[in-house]
PDB file of N, CA and C in Angstrom:
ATOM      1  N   UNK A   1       5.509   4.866 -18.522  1.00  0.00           N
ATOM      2  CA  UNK A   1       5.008   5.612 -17.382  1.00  0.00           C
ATOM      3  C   UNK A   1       6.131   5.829 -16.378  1.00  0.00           C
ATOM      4  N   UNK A   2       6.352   6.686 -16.136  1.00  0.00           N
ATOM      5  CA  UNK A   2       7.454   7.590 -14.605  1.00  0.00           C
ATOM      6  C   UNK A   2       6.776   7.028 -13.529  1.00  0.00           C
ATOM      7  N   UNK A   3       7.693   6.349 -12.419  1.00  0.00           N
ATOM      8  CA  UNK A   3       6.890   6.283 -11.390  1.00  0.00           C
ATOM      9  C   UNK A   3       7.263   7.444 -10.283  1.00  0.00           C
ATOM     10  N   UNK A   4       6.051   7.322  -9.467  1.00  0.00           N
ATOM     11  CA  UNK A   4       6.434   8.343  -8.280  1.00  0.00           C
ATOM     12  C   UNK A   4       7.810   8.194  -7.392  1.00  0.00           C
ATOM     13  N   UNK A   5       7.835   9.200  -6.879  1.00  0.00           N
ATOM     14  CA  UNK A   5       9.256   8.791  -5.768  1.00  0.00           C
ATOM     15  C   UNK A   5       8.588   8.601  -4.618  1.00  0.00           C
ATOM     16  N   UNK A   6       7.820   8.097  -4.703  1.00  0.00           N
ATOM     17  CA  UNK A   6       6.893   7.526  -3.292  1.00  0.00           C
ATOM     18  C   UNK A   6       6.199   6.005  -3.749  1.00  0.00           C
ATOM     19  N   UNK A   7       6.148   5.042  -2.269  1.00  0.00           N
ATOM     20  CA  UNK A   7       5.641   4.029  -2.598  1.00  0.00           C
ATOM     21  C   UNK A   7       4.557   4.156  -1.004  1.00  0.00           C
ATOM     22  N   UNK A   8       3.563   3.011  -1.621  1.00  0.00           N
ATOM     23  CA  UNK A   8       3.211   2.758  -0.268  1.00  0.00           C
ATOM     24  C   UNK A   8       3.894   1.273   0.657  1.00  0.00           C
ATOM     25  N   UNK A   9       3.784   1.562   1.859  1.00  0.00           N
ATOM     26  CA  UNK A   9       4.298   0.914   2.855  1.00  0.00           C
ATOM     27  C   UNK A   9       3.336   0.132   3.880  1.00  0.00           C
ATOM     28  N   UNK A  10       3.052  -1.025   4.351  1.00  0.00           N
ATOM     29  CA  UNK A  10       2.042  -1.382   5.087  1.00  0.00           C
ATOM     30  C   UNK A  10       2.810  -1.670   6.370  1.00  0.00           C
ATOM     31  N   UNK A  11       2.175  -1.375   7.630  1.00  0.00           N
ATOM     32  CA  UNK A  11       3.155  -1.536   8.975  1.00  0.00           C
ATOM     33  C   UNK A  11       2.488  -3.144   9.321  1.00  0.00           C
ATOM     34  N   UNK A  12       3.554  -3.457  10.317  1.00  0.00           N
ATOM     35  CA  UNK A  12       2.914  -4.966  10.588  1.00  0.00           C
ATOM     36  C   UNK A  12       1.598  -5.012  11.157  1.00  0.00           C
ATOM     37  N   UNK A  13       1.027  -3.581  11.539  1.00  0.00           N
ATOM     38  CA  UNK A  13       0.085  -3.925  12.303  1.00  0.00           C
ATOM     39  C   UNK A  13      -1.624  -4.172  11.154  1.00  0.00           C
ATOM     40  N   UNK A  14      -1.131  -4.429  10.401  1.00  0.00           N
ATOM     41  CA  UNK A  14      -2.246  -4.783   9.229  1.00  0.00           C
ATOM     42  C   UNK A  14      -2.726  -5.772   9.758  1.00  0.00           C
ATOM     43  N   UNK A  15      -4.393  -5.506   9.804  1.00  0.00           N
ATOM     44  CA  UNK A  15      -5.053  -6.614  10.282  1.00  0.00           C
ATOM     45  C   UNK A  15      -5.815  -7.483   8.857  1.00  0.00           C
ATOM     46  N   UNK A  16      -5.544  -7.117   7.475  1.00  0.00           N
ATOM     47  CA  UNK A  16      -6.049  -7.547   6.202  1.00  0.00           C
ATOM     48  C   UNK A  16      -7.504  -7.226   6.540  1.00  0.00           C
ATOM     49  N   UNK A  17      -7.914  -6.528   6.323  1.00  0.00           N
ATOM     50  CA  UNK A  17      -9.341  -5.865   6.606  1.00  0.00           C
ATOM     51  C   UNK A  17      -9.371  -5.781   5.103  1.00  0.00           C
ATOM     52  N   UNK A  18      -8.875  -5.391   4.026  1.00  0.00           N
ATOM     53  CA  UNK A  18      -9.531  -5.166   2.620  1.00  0.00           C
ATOM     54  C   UNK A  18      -9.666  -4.374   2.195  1.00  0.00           C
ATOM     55  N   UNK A  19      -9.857  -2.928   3.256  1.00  0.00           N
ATOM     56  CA  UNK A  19     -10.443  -1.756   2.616  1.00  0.00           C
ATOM     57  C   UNK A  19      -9.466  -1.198   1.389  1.00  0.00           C
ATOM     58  N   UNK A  20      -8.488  -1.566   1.851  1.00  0.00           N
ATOM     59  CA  UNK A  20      -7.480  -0.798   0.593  1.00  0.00           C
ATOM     60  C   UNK A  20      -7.422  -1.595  -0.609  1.00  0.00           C
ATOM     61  N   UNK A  21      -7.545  -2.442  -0.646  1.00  0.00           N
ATOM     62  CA  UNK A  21      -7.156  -3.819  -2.311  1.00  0.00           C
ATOM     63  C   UNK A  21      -8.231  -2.669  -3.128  1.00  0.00           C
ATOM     64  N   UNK A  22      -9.389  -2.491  -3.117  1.00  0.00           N
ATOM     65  CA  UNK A  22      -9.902  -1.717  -4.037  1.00  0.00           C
ATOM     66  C   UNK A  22     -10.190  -0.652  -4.105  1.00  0.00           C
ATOM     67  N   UNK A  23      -9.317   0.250  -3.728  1.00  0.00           N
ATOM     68  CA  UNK A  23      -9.307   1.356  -4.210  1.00  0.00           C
ATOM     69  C   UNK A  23      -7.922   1.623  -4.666  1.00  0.00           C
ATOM     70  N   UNK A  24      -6.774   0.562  -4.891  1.00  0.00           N
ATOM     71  CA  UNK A  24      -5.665   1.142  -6.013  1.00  0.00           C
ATOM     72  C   UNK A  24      -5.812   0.734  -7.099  1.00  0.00           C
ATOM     73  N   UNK A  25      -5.556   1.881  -7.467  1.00  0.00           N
ATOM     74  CA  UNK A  25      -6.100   2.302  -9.193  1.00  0.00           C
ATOM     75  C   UNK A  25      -5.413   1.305  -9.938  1.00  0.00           C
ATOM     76  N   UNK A  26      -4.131   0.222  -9.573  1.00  0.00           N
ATOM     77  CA  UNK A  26      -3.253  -0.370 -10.177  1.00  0.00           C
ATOM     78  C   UNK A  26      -3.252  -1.773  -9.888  1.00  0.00           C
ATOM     79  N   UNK A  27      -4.055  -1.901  -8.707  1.00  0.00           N
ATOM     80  CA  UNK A  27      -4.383  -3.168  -8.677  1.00  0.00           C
ATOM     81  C   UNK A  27      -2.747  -3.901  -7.687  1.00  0.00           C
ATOM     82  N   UNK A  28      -1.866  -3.019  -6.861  1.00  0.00           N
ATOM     83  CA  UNK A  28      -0.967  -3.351  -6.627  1.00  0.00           C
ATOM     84  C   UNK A  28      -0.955  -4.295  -4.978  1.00  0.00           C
ATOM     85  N   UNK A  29      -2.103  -4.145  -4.465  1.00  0.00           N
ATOM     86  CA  UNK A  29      -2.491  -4.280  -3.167  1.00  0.00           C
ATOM     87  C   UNK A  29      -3.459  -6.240  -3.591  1.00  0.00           C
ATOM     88  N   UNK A  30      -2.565  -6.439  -2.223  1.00  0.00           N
ATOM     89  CA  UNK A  30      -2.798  -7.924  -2.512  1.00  0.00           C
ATOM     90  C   UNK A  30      -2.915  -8.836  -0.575  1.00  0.00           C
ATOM     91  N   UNK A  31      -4.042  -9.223  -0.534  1.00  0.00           N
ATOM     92  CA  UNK A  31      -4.098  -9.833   0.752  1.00  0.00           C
ATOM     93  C   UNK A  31      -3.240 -10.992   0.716  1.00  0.00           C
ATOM     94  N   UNK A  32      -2.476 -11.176   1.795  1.00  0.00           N
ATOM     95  CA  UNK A  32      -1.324 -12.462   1.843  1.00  0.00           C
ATOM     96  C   UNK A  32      -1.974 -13.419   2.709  1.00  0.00           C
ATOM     97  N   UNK A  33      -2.066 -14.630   2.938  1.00  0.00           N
ATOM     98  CA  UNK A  33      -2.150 -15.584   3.480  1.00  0.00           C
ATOM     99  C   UNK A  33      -3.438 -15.153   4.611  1.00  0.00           C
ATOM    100  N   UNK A  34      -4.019 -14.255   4.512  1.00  0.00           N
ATOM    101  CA  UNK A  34      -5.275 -13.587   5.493  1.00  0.00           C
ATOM    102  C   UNK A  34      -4.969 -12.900   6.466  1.00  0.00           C
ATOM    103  N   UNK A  35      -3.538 -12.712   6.559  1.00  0.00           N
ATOM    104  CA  UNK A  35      -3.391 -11.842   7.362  1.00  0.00           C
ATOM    105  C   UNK A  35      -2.644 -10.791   7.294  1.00  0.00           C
ATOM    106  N   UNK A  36      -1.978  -9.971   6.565  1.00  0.00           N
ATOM    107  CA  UNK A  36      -2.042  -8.982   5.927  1.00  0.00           C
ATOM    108  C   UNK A  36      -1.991  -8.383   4.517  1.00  0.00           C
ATOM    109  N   UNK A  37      -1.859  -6.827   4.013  1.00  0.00           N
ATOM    110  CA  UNK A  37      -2.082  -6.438   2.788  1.00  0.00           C
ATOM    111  C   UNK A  37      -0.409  -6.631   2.516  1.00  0.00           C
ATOM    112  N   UNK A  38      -0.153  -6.482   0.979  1.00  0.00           N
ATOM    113  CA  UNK A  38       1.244  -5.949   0.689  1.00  0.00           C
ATOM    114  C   UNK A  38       1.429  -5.908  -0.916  1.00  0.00           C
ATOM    115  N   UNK A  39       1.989  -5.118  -0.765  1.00  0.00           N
ATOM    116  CA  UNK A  39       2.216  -3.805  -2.211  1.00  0.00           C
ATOM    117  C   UNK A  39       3.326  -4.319  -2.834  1.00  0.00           C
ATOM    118  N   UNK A  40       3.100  -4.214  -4.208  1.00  0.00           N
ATOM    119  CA  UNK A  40       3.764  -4.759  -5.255  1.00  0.00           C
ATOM    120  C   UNK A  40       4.341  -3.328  -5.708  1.00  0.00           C
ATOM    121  N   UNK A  41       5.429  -3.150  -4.939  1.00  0.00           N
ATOM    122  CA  UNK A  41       6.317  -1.940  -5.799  1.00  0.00           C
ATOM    123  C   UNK A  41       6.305  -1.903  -7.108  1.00  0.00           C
ATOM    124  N   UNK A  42       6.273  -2.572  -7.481  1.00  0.00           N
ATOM    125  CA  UNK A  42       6.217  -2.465  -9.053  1.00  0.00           C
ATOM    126  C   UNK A  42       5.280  -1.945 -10.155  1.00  0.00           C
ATOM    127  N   UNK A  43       4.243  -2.247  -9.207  1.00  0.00           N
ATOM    128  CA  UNK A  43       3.107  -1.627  -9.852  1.00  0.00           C
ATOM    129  C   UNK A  43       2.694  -0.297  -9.128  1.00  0.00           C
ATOM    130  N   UNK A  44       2.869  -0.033  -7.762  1.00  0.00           N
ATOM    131  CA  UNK A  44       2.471   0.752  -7.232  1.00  0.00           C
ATOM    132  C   UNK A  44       2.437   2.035  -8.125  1.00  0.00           C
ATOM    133  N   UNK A  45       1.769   3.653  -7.645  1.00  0.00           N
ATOM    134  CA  UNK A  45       2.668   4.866  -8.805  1.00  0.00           C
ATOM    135  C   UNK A  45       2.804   5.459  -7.341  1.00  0.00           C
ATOM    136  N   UNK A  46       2.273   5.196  -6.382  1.00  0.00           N
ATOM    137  CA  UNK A  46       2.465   6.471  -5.377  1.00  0.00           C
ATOM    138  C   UNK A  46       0.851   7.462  -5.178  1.00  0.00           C
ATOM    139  N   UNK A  47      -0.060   6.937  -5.270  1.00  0.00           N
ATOM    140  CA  UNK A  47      -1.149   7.993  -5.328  1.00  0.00           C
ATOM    141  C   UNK A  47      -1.882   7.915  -3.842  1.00  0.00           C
ATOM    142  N   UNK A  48      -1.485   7.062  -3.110  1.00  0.00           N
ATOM    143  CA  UNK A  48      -1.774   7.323  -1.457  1.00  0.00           C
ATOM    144  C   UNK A  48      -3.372   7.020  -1.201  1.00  0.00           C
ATOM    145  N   UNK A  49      -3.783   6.674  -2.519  1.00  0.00           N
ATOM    146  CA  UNK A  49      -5.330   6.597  -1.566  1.00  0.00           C
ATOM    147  C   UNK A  49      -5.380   5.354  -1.005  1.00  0.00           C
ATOM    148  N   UNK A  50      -4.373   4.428  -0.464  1.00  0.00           N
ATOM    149  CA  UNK A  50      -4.813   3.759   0.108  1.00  0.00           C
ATOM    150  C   UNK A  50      -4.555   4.277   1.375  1.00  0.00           C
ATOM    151  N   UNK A  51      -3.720   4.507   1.548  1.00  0.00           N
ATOM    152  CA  UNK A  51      -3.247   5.232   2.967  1.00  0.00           C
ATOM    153  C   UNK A  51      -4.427   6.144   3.432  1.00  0.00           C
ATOM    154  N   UNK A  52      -5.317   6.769   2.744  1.00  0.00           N
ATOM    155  CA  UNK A  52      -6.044   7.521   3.073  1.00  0.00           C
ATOM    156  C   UNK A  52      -7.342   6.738   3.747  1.00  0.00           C
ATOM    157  N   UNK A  53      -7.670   5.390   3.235  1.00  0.00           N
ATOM    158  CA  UNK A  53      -8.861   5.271   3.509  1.00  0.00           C
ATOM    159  C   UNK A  53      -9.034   3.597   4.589  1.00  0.00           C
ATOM    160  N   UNK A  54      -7.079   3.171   5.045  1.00  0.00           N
ATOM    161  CA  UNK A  54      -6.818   2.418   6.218  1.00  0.00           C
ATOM    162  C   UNK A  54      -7.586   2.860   7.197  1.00  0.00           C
ATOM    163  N   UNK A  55      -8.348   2.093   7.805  1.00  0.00           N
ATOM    164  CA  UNK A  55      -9.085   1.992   9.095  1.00  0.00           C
ATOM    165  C   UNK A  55      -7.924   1.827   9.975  1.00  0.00           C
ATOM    166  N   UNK A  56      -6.723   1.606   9.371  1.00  0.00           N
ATOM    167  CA  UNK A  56      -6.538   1.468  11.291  1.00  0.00           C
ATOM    168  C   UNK A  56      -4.993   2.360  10.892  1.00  0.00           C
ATOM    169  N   UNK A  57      -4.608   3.017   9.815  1.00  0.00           N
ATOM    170  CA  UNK A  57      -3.817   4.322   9.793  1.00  0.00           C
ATOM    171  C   UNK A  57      -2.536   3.220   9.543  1.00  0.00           C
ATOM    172  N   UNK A  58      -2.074   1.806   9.120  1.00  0.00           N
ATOM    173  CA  UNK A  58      -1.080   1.876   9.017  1.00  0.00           C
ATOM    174  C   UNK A  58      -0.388   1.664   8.029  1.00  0.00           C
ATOM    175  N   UNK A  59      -1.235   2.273   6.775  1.00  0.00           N
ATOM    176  CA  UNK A  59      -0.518   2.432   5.941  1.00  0.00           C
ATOM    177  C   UNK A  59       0.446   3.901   5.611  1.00  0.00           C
ATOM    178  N   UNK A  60       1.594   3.731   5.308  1.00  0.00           N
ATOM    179  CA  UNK A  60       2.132   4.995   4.827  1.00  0.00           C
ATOM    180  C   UNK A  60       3.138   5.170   3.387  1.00  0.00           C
ATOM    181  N   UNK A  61       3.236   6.334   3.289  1.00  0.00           N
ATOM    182  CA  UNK A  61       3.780   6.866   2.460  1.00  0.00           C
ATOM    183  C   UNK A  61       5.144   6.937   2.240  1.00  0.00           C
ATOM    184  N   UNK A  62       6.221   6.415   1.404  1.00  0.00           N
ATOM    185  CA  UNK A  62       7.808   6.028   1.915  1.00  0.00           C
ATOM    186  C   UNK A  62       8.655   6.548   0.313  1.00  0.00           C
ATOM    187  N   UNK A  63       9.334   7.027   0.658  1.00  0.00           N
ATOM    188  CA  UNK A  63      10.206   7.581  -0.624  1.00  0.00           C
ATOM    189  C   UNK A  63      11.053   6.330  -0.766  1.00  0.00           C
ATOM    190  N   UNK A  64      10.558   5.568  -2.553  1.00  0.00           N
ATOM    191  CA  UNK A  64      10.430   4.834  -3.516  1.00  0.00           C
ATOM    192  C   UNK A  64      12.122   4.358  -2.916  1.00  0.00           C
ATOM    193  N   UNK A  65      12.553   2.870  -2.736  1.00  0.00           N
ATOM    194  CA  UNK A  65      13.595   1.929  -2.593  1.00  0.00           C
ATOM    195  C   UNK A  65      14.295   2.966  -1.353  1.00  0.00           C
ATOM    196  N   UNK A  66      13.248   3.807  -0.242  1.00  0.00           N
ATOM    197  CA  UNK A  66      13.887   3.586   1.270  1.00  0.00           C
ATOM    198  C   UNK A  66      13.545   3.432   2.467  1.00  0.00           C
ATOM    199  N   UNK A  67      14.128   3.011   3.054  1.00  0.00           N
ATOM    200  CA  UNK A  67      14.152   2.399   4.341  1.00  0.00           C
ATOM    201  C   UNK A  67      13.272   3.185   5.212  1.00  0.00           C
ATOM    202  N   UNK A  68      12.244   2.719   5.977  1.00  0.00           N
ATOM    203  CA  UNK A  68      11.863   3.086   7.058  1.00  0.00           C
ATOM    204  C   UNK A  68      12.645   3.804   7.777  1.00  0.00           C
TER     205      UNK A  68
END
């Protein structure tokens, strides 16, 4: 599988709310210690629906190994 040239990105302001762990299709989204989400580049492909369905908008969209 090709991955995207996009990953997702979680900002610090993740409050681990959950909404996103199930809806990636890849299972790449993982709650840390209860207080926030964070993405397993590795698995990620880039399909953004998590970003889409953050309650509090801070997830985003980042072209694959760059920098904020």
């Amino acid at each position: 599988m090709t991955k995207t040239p996009r990953v997702s990105q979680i900002g610090k302001e993740c409050v681990a709310c959950g909404t996103c762990v199930p809806v990636c299709p890849k299972e790449a989204i993982q709650i840390r210690w209860g207080v926030s989400a964070h993405v397993d580049e590795e698995k990620c492909v880039g399909c953004g629906r998590c970003a889409k369905v953050c309650p509090a908008a801070v997830i985003n969209m980042v072209e694959r190994g760059g920098a904020l």
